[in-house]
Protein backbone atom coordinates (compact mmCIF):
# COMPACT_ATOMS: atom_id res chain seq x y z
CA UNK A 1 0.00 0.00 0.00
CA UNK A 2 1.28 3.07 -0.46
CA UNK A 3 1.70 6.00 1.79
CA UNK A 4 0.31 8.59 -0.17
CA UNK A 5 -3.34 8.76 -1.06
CA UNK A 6 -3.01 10.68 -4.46
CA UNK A 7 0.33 9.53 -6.32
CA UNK A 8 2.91 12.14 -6.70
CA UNK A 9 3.21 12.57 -10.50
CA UNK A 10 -1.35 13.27 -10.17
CA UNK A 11 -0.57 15.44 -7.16
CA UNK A 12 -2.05 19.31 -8.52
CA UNK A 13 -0.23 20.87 -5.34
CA UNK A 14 2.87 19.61 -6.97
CA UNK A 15 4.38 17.78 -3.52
CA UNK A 16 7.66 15.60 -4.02
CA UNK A 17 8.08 14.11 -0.90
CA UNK A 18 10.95 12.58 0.88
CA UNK A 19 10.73 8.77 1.35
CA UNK A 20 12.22 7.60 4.48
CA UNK A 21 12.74 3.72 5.46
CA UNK A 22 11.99 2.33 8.74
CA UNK A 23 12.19 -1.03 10.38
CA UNK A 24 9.45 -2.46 12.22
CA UNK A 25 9.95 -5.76 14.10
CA UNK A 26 12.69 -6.51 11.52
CA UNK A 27 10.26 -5.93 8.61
CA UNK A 28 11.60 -2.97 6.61
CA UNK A 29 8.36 -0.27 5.76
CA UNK A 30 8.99 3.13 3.91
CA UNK A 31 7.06 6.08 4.70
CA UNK A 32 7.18 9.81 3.99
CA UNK A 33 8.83 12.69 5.55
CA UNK A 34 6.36 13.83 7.95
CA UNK A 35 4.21 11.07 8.90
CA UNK A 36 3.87 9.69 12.04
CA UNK A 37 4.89 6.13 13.15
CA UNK A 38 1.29 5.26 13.19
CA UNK A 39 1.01 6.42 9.97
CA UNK A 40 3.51 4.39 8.10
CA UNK A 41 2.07 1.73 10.17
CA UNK A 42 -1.42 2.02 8.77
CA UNK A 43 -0.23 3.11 5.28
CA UNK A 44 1.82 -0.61 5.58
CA UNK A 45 -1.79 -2.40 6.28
CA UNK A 46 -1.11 -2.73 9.89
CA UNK A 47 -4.58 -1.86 12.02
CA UNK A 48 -3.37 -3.52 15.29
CA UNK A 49 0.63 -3.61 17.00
CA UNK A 50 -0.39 -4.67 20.24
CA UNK A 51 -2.41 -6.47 22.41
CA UNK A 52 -4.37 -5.97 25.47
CA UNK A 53 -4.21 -7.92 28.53
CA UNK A 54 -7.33 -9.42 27.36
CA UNK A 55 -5.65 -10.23 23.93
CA UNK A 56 -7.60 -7.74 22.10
CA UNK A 57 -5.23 -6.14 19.28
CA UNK A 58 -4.41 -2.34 19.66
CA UNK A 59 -3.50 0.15 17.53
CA UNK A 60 -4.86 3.76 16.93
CA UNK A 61 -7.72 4.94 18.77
CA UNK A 62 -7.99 8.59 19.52
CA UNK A 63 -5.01 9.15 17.19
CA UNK A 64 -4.28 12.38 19.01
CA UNK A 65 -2.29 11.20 21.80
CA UNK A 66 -4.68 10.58 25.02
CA UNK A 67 -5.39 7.20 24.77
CA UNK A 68 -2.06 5.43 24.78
CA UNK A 69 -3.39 2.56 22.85
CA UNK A 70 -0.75 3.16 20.29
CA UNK A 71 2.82 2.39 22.22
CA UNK A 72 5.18 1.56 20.65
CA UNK A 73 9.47 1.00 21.46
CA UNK A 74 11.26 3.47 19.27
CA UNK A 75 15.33 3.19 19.16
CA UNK A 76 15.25 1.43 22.34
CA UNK A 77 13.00 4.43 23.93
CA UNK A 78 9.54 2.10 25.31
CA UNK A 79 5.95 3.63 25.58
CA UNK A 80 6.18 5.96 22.39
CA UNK A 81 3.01 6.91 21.52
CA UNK A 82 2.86 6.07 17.37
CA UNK A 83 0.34 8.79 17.16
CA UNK A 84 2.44 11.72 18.00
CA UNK A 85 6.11 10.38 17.18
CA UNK A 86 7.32 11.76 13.39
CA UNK A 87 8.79 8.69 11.73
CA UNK A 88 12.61 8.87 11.34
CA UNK A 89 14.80 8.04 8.13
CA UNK A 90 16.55 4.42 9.91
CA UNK A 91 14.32 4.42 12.96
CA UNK A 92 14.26 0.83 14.71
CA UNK A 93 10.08 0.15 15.74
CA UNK A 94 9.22 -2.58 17.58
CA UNK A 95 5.88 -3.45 18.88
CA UNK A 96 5.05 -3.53 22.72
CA UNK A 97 2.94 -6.22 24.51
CA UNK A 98 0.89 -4.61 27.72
CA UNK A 99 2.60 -5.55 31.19
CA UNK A 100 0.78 -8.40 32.28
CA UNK A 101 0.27 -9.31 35.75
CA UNK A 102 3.69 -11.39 37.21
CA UNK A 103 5.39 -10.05 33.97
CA UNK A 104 4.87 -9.43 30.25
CA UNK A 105 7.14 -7.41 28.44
CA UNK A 106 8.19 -6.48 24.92
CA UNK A 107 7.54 -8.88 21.74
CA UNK A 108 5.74 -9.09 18.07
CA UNK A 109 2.25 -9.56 18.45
């Protein structure tokens, strides 16, 4: 899928944009200068990046940056909101599960 809704060569405001590349548990996913993690997550086909403690999948939901259902680890930095962090040319993303009870922790989901 691609990031942009109108292609750039259609575009009448005559935008070029910058592609940047990011990694997302070890899955490499380009995006556009500008966008949010969440963004280049969506744009990618990815709805959900986490999961509940009930095992419900999470992703956006306000998209604004109050919920916090949208954490993420960027460059080693855990409970980034996806909404509000601007995607970085060579950023490292990887997907957070929800401290469980006993434990929990970090992994794909």
């Amino acid at each position: 899928m691609s990031p942009r809704l109108i292609p750039a060569e259609r575009d009448p405001a005559g935008r070029r944009d910058s592609v940047l590349r990011l990694t997302v548990d070890g899955e490499p996913l380009e995006g556009v200068a500008g966008q949010t993690v969440a963004g280049v997550l969506l744009a990618a086909g990815r709805r959900a990046w986490r999961e509940a403690p009930s095992g419900a999948p999470r992703g956006v939901f306000c998209g604004i940056g109050v919920c916090f259902d949208c954490l993420v680890t960027v460059n080693g930095e855990r409970d980034v909101r996806a909404c509000r962090r601007r995607a970085l040319d060579g950023d490292v993303v990887t997907t957070q599960a929800r401290a469980l009870p006993g434990g929990g922790g970090e992994g794909a989901r």
